[in-house]
N, C-alpha and C. Protein backbone atom coordinates (compact mmCIF):
# COMPACT_ATOMS: atom_id res chain seq x y z
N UNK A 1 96.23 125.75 103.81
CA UNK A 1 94.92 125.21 103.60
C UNK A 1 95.04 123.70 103.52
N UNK A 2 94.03 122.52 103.90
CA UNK A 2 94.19 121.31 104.12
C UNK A 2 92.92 121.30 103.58
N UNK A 3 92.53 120.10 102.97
CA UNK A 3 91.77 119.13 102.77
C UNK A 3 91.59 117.60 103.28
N UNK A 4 90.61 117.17 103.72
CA UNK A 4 90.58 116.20 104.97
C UNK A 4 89.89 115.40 104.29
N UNK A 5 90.18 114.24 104.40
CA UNK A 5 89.98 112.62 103.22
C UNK A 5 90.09 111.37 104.34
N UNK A 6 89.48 110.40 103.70
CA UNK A 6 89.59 109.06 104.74
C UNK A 6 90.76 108.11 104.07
N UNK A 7 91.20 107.12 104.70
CA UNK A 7 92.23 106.17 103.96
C UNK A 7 91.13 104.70 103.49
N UNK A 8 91.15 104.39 102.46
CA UNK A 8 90.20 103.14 102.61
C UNK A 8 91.15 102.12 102.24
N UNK A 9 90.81 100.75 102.86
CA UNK A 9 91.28 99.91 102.81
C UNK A 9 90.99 98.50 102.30
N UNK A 10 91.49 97.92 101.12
CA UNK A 10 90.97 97.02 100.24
C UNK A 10 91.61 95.47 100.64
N UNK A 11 91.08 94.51 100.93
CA UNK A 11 91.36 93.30 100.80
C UNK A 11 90.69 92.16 99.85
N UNK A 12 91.88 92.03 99.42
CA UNK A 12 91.35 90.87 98.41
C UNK A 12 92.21 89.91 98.52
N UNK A 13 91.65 88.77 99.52
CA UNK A 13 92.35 87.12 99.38
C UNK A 13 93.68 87.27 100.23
N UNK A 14 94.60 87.25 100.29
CA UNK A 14 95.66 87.25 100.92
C UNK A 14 96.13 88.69 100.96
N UNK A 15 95.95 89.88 99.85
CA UNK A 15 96.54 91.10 99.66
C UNK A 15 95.45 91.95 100.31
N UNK A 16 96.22 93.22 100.66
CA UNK A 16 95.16 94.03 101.07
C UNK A 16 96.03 95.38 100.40
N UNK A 17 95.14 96.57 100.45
CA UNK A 17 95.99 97.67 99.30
C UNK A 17 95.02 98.74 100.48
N UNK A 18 95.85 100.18 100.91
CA UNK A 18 95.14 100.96 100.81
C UNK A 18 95.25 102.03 100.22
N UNK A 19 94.20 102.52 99.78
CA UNK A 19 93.84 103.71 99.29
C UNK A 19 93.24 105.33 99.32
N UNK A 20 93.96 106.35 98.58
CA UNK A 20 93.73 107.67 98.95
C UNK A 20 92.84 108.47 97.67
N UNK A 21 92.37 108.73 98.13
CA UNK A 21 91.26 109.66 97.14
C UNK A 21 91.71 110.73 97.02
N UNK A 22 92.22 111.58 95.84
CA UNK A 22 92.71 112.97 95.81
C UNK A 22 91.71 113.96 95.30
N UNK A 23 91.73 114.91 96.33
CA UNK A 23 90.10 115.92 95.97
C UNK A 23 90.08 116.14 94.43
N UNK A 24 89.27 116.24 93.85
CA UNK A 24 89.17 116.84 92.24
C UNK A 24 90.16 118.54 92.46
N UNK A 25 88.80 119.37 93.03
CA UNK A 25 89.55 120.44 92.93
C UNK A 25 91.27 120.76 93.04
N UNK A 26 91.74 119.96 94.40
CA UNK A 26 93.23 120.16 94.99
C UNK A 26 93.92 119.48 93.14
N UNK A 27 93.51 118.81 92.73
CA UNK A 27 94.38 118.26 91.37
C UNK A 27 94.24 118.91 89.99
N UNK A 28 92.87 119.67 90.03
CA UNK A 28 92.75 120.51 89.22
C UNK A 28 93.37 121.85 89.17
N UNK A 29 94.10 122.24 90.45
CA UNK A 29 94.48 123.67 90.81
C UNK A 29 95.88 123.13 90.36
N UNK A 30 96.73 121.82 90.76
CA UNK A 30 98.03 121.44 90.79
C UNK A 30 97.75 121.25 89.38
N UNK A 31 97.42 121.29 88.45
CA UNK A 31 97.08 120.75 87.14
C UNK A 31 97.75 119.02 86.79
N UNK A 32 97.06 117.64 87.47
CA UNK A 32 98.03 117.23 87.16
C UNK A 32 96.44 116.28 86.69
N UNK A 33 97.63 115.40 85.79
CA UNK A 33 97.37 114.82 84.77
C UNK A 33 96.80 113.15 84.93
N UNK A 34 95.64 112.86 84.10
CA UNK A 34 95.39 111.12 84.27
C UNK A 34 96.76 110.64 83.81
N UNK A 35 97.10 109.48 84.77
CA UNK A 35 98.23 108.19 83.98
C UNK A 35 99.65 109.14 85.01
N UNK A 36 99.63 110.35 85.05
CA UNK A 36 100.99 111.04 85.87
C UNK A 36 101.72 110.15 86.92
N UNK A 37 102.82 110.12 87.18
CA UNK A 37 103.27 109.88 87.87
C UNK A 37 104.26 110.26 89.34
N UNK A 38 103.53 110.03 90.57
CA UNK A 38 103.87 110.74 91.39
C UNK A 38 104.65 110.28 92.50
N UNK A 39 105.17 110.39 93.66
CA UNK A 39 106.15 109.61 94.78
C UNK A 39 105.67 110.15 95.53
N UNK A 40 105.32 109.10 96.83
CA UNK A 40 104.58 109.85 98.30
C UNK A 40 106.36 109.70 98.82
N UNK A 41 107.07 110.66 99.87
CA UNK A 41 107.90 111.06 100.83
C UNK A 41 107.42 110.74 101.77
N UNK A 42 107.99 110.06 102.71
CA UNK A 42 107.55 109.97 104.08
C UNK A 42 108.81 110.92 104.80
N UNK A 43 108.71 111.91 105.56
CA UNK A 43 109.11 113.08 106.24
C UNK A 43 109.17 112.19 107.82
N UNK A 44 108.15 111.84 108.29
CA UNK A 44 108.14 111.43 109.33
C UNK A 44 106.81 110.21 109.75
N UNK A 45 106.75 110.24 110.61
CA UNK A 45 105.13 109.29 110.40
C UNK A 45 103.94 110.20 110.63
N UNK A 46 104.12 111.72 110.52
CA UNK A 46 103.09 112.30 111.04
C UNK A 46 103.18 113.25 109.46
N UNK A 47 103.80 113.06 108.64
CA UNK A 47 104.38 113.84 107.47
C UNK A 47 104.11 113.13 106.28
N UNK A 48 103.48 113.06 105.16
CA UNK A 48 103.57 112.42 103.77
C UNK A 48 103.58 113.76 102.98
N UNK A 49 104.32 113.19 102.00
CA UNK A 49 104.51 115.01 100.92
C UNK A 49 104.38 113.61 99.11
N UNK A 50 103.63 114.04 98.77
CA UNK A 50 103.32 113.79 97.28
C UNK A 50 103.88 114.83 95.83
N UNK A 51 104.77 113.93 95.61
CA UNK A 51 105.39 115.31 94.72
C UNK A 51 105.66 114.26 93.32
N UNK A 52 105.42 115.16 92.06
CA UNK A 52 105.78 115.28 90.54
C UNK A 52 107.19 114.08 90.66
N UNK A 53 107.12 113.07 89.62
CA UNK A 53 108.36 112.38 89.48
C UNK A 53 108.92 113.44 88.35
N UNK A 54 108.19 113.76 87.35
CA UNK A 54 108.64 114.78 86.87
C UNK A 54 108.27 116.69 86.72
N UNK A 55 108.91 117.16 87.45
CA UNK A 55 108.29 118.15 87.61
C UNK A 55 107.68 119.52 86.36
N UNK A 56 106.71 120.23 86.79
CA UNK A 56 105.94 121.05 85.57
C UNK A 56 106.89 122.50 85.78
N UNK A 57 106.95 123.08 84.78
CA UNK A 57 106.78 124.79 85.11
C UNK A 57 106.13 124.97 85.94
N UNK A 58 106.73 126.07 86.71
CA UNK A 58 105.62 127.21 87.25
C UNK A 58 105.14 127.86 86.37
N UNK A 59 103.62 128.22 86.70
CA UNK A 59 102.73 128.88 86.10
C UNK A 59 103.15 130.64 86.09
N UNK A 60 103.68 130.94 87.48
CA UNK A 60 103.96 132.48 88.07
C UNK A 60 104.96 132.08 88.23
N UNK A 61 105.27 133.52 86.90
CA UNK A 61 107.61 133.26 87.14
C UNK A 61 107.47 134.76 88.28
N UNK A 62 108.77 134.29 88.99
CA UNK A 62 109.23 135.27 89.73
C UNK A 62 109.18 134.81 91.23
N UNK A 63 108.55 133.85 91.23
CA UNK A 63 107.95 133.75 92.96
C UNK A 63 108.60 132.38 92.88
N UNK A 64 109.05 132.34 94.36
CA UNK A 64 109.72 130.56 94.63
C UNK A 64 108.79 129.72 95.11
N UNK A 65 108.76 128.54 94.24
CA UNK A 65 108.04 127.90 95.06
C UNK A 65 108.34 126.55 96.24
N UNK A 66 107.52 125.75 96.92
CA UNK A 66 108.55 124.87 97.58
C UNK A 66 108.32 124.06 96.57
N UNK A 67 109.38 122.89 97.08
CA UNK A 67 110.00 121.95 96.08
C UNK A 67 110.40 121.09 97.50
C-alpha cells in the first residue's frame, strides 16, 4: 500500500530546505512519536526508506518484520 504526497520546497535568502509531509494516519499506524528521531536511506535514486534511529517493539510477536 502507498500513500502519494508532494515534496515542497522552501527558500529563504540564500538557503532553500525541502520538505515532506508524513500522512497522519501512515504515523499513527507506525505509532511514532512528536520530537522522534528518524534517518531517510537512500537505496537508490528511485528508493528512500525512513526508518526508527531507535527502534520500537513489535506490537505482534511471532511474525518477522522487515527491518
Amino acid at each position: 500500500m502507498g500513500h502519494k504526497i508532494k515534496i515542497q520546497r522552501v527558500e529563504r535568502g540564500a538557503t532553500k530546505s525541502f520538505y515532506v509531509n508524513f500522512p497522519a494516519a501512515l504515523a499513527e499506524a507506525a505509532q511514532i512519536e512528536k520530537g522522534e528521531e528518524m534517518e531517510w536511506l537512500v537505496e537508490d535514486r528511485n528508493t528512500f526508506v525512513l526508518r526508527r534511529v531507535v527502534p520500537i517493539k513489535p506490537v505482534v510477536k511471532g511474525k518477522k518484520l522487515l527491518t
